[in-house]
N, C-alpha and C. Protein backbone atom coordinates (compact mmCIF):
# COMPACT_ATOMS: atom_id res chain seq x y z
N UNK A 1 16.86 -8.08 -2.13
CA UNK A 1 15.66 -7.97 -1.29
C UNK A 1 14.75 -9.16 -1.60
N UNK A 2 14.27 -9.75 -0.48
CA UNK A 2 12.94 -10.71 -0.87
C UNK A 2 11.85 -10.50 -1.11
N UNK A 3 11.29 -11.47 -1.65
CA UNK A 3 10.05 -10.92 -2.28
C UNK A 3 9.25 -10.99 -1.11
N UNK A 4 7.87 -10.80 -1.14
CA UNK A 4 6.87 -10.23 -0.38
C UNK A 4 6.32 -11.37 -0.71
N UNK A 5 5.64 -11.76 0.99
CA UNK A 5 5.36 -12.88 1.09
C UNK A 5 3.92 -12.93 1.20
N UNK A 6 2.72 -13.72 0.80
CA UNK A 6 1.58 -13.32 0.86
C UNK A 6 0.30 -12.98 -0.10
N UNK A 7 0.01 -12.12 0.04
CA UNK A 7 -0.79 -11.74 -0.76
C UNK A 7 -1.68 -10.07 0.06
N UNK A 8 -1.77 -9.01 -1.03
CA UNK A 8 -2.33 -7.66 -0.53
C UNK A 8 -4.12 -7.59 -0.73
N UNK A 9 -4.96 -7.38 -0.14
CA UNK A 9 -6.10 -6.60 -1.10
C UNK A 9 -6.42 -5.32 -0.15
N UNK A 10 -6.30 -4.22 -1.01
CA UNK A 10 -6.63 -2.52 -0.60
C UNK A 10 -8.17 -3.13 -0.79
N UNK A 11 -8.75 -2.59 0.47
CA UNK A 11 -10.23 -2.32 0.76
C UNK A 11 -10.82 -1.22 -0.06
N UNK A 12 -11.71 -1.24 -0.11
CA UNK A 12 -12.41 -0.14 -0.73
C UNK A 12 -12.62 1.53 -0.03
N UNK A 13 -12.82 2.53 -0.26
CA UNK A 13 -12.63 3.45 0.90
C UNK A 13 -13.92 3.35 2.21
N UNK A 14 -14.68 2.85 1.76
CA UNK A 14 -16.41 2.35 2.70
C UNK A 14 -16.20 1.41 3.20
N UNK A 15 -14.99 0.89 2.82
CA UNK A 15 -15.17 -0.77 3.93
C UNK A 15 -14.08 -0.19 5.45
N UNK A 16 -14.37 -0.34 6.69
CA UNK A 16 -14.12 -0.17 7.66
C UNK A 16 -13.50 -2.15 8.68
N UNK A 17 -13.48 -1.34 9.61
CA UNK A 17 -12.79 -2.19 10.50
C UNK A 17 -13.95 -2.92 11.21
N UNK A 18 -15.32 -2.21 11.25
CA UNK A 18 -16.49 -3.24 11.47
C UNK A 18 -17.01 -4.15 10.51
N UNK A 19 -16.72 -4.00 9.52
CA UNK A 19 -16.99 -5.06 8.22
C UNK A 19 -16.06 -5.85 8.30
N UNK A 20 -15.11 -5.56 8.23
CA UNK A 20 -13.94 -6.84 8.57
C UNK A 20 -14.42 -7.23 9.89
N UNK A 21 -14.45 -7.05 10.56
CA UNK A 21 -14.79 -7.73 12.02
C UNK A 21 -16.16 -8.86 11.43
N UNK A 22 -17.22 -8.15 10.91
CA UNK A 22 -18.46 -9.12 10.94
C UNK A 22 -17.73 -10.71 10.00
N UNK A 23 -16.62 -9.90 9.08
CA UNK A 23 -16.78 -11.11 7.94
C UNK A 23 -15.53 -12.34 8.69
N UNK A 24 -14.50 -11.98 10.09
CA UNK A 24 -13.86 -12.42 10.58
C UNK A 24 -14.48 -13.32 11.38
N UNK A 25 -15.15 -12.96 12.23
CA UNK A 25 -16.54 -13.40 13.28
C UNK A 25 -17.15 -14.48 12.46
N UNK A 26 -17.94 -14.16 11.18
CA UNK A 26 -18.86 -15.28 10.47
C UNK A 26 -18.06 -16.28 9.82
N UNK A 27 -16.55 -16.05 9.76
CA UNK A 27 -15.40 -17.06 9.37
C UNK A 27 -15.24 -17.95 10.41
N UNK A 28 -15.01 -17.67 11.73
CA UNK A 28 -14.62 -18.28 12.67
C UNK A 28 -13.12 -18.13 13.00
N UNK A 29 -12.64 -16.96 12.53
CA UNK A 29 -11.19 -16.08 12.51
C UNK A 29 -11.13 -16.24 14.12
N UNK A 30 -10.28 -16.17 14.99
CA UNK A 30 -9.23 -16.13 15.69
C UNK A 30 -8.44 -14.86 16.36
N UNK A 31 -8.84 -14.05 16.68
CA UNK A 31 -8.05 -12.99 16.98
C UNK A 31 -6.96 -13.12 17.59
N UNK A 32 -5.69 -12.97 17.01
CA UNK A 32 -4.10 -13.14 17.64
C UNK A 32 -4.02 -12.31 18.29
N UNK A 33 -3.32 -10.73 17.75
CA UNK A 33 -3.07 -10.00 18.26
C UNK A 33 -3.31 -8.68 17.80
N UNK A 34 -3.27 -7.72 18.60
CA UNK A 34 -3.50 -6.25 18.13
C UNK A 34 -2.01 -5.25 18.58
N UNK A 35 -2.08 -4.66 17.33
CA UNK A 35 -1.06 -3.68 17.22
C UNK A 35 -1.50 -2.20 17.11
N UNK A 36 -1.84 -1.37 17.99
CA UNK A 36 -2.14 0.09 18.34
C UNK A 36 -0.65 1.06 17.62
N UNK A 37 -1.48 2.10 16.79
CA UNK A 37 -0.45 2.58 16.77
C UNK A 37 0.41 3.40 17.71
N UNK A 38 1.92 3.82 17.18
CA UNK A 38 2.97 4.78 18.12
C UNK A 38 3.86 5.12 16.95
N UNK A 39 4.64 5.71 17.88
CA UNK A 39 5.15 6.89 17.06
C UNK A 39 6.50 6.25 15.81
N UNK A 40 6.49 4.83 16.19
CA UNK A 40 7.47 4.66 15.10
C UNK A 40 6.77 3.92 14.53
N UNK A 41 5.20 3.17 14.52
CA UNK A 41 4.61 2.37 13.50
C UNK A 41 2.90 3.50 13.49
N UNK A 42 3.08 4.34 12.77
CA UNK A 42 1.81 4.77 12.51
C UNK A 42 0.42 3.96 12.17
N UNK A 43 0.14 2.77 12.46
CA UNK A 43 -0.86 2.25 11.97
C UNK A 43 -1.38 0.92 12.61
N UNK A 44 -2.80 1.42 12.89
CA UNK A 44 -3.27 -0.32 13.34
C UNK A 44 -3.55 -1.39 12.31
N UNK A 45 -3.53 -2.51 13.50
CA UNK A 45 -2.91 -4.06 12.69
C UNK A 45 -3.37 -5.22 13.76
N UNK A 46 -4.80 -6.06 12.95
CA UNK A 46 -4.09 -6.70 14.15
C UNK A 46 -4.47 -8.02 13.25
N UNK A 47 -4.16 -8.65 14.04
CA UNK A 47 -3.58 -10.31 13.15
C UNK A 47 -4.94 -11.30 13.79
N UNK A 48 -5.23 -11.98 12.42
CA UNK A 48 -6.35 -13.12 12.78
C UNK A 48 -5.92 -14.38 11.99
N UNK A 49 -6.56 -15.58 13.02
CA UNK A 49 -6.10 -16.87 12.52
C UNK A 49 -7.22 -17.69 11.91
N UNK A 50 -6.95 -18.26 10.43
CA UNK A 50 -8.19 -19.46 10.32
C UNK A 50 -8.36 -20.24 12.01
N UNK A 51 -9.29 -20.77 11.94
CA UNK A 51 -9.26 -22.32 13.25
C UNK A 51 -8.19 -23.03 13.10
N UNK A 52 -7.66 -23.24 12.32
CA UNK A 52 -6.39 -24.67 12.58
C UNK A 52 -5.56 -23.75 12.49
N UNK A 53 -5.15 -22.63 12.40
CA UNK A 53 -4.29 -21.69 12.94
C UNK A 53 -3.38 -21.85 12.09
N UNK A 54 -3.39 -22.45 10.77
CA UNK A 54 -2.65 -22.36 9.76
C UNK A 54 -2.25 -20.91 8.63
N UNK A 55 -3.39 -20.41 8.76
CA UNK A 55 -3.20 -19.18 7.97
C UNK A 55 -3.15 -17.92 8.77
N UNK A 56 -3.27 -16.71 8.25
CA UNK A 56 -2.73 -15.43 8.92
C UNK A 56 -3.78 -14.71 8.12
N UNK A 57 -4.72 -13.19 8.87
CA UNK A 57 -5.14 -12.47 7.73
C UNK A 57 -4.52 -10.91 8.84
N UNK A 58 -4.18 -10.64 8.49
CA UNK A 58 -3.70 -9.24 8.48
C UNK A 58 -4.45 -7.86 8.60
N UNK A 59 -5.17 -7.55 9.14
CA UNK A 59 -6.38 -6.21 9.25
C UNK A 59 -5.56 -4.84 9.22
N UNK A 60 -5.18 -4.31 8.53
CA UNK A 60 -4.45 -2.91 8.74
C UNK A 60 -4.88 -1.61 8.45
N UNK A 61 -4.74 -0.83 9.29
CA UNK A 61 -5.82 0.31 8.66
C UNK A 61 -4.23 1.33 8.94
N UNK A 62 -3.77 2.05 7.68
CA UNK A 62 -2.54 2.67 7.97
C UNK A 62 -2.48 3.95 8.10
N UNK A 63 -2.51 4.98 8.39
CA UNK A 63 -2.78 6.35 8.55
C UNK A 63 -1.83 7.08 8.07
N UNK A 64 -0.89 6.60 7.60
CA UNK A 64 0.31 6.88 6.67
C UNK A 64 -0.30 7.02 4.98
N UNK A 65 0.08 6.20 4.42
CA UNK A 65 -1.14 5.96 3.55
C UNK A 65 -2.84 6.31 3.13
N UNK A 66 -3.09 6.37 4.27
CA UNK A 66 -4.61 6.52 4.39
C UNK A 66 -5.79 5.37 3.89
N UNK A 67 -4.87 4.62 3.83
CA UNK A 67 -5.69 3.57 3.23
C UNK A 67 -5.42 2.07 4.47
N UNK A 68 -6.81 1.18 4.54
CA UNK A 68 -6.65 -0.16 4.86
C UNK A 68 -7.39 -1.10 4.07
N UNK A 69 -6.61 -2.30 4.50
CA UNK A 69 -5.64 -3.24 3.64
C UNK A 69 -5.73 -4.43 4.60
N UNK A 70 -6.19 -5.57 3.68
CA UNK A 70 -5.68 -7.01 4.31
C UNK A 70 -4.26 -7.79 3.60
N UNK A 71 -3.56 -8.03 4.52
CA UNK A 71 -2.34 -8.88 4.02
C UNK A 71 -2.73 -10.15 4.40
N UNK A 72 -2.77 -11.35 3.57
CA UNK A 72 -3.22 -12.69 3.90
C UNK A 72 -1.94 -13.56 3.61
N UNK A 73 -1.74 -14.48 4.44
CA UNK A 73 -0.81 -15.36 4.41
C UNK A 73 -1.25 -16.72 4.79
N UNK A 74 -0.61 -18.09 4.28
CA UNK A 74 -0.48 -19.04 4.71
C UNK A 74 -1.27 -20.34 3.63
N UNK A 75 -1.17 -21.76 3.83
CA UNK A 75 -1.05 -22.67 2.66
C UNK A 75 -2.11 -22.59 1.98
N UNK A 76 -3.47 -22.06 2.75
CA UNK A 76 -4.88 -21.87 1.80
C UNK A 76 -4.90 -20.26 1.24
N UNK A 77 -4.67 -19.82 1.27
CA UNK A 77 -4.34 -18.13 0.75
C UNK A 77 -5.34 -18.26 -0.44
N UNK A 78 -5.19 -19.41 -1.68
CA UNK A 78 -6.11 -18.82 -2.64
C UNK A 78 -7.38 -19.13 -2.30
N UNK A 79 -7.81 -19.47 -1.80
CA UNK A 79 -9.62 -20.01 -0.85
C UNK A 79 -9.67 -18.73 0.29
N UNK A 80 -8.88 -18.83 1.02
CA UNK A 80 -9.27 -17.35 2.13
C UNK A 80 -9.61 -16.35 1.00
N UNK A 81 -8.24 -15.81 -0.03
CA UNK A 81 -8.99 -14.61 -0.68
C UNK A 81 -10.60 -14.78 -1.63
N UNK A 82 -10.57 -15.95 -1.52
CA UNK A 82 -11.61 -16.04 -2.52
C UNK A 82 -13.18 -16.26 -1.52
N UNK A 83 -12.90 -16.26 -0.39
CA UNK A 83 -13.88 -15.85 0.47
C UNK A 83 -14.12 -14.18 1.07
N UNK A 84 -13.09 -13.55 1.59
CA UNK A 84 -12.62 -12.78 1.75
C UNK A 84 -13.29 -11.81 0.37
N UNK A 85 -12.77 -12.03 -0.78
CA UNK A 85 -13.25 -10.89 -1.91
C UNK A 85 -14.91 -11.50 -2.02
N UNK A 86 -15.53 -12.39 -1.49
CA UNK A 86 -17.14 -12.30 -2.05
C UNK A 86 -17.51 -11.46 -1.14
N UNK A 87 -17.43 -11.11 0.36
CA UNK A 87 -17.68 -10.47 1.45
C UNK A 87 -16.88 -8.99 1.79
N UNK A 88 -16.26 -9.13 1.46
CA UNK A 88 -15.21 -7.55 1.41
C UNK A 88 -14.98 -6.97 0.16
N UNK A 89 -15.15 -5.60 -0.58
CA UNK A 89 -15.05 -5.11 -1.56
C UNK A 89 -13.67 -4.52 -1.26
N UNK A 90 -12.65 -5.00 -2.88
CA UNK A 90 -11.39 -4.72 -2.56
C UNK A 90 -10.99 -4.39 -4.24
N UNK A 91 -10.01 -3.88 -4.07
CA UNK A 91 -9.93 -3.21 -5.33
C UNK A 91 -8.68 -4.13 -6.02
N UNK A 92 -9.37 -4.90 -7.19
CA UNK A 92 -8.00 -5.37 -8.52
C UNK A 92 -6.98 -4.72 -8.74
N UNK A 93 -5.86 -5.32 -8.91
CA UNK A 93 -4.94 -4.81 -8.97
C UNK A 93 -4.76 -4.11 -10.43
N UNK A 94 -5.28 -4.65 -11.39
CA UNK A 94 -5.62 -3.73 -12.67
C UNK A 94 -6.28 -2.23 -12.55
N UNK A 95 -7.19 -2.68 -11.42
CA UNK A 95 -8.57 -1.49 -11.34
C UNK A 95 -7.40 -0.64 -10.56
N UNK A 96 -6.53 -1.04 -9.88
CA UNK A 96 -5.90 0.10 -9.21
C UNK A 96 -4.78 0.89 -10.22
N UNK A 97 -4.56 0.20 -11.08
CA UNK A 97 -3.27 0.70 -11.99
C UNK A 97 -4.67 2.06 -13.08
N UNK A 98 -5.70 1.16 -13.35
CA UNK A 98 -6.58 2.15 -14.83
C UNK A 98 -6.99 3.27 -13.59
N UNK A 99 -6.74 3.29 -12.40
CA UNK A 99 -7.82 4.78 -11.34
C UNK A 99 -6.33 5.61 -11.80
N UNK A 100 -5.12 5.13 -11.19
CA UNK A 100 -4.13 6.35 -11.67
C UNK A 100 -3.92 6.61 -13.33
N UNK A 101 -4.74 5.56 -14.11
CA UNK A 101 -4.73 7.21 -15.36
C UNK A 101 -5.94 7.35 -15.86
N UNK A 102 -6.70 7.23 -15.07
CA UNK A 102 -7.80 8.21 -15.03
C UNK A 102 -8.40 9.72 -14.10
N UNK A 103 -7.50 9.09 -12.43
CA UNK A 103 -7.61 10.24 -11.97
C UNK A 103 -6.86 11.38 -12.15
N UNK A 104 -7.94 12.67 -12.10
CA UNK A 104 -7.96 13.84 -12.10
C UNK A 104 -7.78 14.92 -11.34
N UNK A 105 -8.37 14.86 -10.06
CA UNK A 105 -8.18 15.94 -8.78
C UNK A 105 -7.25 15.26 -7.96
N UNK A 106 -6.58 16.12 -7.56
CA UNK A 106 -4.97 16.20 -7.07
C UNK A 106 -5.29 15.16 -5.84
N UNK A 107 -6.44 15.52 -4.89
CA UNK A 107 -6.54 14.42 -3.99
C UNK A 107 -7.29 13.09 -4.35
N UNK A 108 -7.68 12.84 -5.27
CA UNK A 108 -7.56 11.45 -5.74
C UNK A 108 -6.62 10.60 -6.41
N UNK A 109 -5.35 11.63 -6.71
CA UNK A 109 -4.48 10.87 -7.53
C UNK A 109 -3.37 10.54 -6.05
N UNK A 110 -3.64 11.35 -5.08
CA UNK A 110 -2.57 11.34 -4.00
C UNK A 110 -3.18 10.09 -3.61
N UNK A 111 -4.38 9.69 -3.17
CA UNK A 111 -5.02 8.52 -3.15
C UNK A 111 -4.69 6.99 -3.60
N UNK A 112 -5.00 7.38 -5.20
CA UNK A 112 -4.62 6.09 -5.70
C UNK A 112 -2.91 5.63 -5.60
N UNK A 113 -2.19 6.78 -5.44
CA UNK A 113 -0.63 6.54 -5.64
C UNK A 113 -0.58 6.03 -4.38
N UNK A 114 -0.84 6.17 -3.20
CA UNK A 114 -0.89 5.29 -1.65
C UNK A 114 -1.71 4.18 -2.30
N UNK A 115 -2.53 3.80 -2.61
CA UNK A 115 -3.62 2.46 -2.56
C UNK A 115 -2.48 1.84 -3.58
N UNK A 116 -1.90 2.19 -4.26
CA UNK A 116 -0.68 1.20 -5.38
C UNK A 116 0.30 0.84 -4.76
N UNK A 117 0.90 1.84 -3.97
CA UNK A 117 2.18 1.57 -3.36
C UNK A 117 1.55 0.42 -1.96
N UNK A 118 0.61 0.58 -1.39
CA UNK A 118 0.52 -0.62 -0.48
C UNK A 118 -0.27 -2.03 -1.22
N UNK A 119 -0.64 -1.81 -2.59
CA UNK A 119 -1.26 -2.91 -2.76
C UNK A 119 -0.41 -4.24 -3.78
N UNK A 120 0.86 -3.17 -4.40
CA UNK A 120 1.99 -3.69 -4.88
C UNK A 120 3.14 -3.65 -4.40
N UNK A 121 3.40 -4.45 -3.14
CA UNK A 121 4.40 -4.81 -2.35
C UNK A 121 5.76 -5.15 -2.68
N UNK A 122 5.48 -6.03 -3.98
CA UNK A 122 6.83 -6.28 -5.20
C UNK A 122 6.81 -5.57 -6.37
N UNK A 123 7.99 -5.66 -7.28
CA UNK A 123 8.05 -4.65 -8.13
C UNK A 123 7.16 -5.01 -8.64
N UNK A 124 6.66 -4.19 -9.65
CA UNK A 124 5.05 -4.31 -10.97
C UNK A 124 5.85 -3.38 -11.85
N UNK A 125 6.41 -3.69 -13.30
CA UNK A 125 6.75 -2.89 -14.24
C UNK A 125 5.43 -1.54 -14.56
N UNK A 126 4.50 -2.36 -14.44
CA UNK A 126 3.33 -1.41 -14.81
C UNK A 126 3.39 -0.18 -13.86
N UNK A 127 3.46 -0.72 -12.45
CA UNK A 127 3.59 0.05 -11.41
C UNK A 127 4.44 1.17 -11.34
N UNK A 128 5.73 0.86 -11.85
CA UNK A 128 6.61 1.74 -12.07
C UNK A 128 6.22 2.53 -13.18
N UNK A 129 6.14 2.39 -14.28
CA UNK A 129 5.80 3.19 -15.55
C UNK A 129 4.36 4.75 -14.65
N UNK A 130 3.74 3.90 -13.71
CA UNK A 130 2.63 4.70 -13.15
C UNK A 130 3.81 6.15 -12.34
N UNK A 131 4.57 5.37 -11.39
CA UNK A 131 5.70 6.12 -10.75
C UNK A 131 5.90 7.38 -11.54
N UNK A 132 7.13 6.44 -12.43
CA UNK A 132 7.47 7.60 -13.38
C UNK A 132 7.00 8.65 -14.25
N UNK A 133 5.65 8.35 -14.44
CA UNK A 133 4.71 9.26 -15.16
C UNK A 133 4.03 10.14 -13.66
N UNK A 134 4.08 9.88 -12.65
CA UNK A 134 3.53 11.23 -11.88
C UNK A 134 4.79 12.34 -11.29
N UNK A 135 5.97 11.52 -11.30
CA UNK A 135 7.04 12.04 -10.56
C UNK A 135 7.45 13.26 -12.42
N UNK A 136 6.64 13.28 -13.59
CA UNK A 136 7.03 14.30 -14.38
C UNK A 136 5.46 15.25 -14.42
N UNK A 137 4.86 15.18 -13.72
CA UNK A 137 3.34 15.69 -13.30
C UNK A 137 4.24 17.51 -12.85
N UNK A 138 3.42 17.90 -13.56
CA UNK A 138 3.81 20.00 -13.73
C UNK A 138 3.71 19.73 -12.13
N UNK A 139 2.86 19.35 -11.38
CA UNK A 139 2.43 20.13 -9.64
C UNK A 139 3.49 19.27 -8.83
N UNK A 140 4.05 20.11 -8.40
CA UNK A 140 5.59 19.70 -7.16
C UNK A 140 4.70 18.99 -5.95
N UNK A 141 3.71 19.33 -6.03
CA UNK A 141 2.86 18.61 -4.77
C UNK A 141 2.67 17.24 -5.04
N UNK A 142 2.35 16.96 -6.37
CA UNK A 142 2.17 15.88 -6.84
C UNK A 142 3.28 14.93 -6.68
N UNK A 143 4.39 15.58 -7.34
CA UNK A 143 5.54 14.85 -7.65
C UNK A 143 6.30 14.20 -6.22
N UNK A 144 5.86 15.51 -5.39
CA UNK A 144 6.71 14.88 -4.11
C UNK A 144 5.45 13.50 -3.28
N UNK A 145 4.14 13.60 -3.94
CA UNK A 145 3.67 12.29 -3.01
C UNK A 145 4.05 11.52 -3.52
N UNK A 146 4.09 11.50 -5.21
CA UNK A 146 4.75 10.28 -5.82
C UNK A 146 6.12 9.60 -4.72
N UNK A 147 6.79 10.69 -4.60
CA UNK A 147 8.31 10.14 -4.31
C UNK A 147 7.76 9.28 -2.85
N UNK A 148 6.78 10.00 -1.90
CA UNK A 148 6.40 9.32 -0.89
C UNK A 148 5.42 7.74 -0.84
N UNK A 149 5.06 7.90 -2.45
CA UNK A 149 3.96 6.57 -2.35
C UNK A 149 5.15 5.40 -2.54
N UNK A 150 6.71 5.80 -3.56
CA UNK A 150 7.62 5.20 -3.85
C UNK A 150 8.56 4.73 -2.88
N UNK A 151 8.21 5.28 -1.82
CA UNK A 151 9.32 5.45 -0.77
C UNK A 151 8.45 4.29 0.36
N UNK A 152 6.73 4.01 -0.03
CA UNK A 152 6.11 3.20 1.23
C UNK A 152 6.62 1.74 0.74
N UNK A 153 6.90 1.48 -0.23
CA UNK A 153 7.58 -0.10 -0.67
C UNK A 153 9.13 0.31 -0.80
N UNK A 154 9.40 0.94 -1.77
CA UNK A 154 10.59 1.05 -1.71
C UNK A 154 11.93 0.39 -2.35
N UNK A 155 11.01 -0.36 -3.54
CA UNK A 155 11.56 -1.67 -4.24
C UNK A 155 12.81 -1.02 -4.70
N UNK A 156 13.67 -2.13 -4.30
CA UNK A 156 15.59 -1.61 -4.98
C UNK A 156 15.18 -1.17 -6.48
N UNK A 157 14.22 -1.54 -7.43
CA UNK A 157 14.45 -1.04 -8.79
C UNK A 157 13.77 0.22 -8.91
N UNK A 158 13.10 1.20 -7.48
CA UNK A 158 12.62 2.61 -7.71
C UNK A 158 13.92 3.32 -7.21
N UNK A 159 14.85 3.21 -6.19
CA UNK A 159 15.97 3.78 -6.00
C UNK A 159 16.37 4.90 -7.19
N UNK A 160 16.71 4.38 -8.07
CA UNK A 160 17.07 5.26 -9.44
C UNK A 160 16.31 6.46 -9.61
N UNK A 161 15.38 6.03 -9.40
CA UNK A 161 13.76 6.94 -9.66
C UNK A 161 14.10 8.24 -8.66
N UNK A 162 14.31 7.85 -7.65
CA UNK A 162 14.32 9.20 -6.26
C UNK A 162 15.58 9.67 -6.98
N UNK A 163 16.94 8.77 -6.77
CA UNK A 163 17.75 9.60 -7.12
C UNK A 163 17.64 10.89 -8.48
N UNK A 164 17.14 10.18 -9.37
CA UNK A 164 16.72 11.40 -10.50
C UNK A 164 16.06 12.40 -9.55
N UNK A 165 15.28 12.25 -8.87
CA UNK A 165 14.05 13.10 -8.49
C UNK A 165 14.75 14.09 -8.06
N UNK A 166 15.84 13.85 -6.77
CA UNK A 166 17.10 14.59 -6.23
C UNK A 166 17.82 15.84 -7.10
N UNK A 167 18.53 14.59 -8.35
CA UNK A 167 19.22 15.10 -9.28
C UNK A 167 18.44 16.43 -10.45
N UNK A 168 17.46 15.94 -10.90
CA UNK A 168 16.72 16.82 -11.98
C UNK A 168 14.81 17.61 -11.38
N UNK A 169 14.81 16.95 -10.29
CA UNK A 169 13.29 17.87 -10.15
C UNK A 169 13.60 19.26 -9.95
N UNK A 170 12.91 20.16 -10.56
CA UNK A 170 12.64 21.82 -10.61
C UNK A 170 12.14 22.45 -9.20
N UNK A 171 11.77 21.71 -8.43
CA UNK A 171 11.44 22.18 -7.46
C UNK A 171 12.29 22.17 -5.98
N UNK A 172 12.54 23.16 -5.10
CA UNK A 172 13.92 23.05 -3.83
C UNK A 172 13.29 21.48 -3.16
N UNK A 173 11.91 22.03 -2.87
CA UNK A 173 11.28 20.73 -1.99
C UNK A 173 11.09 19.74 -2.36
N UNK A 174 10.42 19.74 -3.28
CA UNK A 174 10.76 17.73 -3.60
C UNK A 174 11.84 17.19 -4.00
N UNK A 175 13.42 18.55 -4.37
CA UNK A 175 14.66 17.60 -4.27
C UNK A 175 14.62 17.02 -2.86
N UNK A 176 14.39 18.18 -2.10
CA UNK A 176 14.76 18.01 -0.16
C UNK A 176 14.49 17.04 0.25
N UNK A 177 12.96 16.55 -0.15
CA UNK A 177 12.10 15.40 0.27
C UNK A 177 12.73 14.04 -0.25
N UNK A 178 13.41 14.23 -1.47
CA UNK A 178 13.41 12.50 -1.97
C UNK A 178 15.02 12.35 -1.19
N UNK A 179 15.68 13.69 -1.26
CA UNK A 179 16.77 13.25 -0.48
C UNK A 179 17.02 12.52 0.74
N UNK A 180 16.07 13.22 1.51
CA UNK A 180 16.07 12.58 2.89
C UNK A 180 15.27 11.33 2.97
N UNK A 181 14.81 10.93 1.76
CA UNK A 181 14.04 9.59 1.53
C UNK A 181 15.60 8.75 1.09
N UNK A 182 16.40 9.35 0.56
CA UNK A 182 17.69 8.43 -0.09
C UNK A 182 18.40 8.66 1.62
N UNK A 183 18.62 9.43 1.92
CA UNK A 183 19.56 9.65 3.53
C UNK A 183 18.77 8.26 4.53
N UNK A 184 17.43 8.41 4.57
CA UNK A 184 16.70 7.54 5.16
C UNK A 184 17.37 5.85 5.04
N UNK A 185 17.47 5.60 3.19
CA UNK A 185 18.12 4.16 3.09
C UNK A 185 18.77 3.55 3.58
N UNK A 186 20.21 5.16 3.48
CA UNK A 186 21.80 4.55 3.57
C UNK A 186 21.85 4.59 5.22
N UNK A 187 21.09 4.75 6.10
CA UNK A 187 21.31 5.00 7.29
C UNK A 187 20.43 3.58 8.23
């Protein structure tokens, strides 16, 4: 598999699609195109260009996930993000790894496990160690979003991971679930 091309930053949960708009607008961004969601891409997207139309920024708000997200691409990438993060509050990729072991209530950890899985596109050892420590979490509810936050990237080195999940989870449903996440692959 190739690596992921680009660069991620997960927005903050207060930053919206009108804040990105003002900070696109006061850039002099480009609006390419817009992608509405349907039933086989749950999520809007729509694509903006620096002026010389060299770079790409990515606006995604995913409803899968529940989280949006800029994907930035192209030869200035470290200057866009570094404009981009003085004007948009976005969450470190550290700060996203220390929220999953600190969070506590079941819907904040379902949270941060979506904001990781879209904000680490390629493998992250750290990332995984996060994986594997929720997919042994006592609550089957838990365990099966894990398998789903694992399943939104999907990196060939979590494979193993579902299959255990299949093989040894205690619960009928989150074997059911990671299965048809492994049926999903091979098909």
């Amino acid at each position: 598999m190739s690596q992921f091309e680009g660069e991620i930053l997960v927005l903050e949960e207060d930053i919206n699609y009108d804040d990105f708009l003002g900070v696109a607008q006061k850039q002099g961004w480009i609006k390419y195109k817009t992608y509405l969601p349907d039933e086989k891409n749950k999520r809007f997207e729509e694509v903006w260009a620096t002026p010389d139309k060299a770079n790409a920024i990515h606006y995604i708000d995913d409803s899968i996930s529940g989280t949006r997200f800029l994907w930035v691409r192209g030869p200035e990438i470290r200057q866009l993000l570094f404009e981009i993060v003085r004007r948009l509050p976005a969450y470190e990729p550290e700060e996203l790894i220390e929220m999953a072991s600190t969070a506590t209530e079941h819907d904040e950890v379902v949270d941060v496990l979506f904001r990781i899985a879209v904000g680490f596109p390629n493998f992250d050892p750290q990332v995984f160690r996060v994986f594997e420590t929720y997919l042994k979490h006592p609550t089957p509810l838990l365990r099966e979003a894990t398998v789903q936050a694992i399943a939104y990237r999907l990196w060939p080195e979590s494979v193993k991971l579902i299959e255990k999940v299949v093989q040894e989870d205690t619960d009928e449903d989150v074997q059911q679930f990671a299965q048809s996440i492994l049926n999903q692959i091979k098909h």
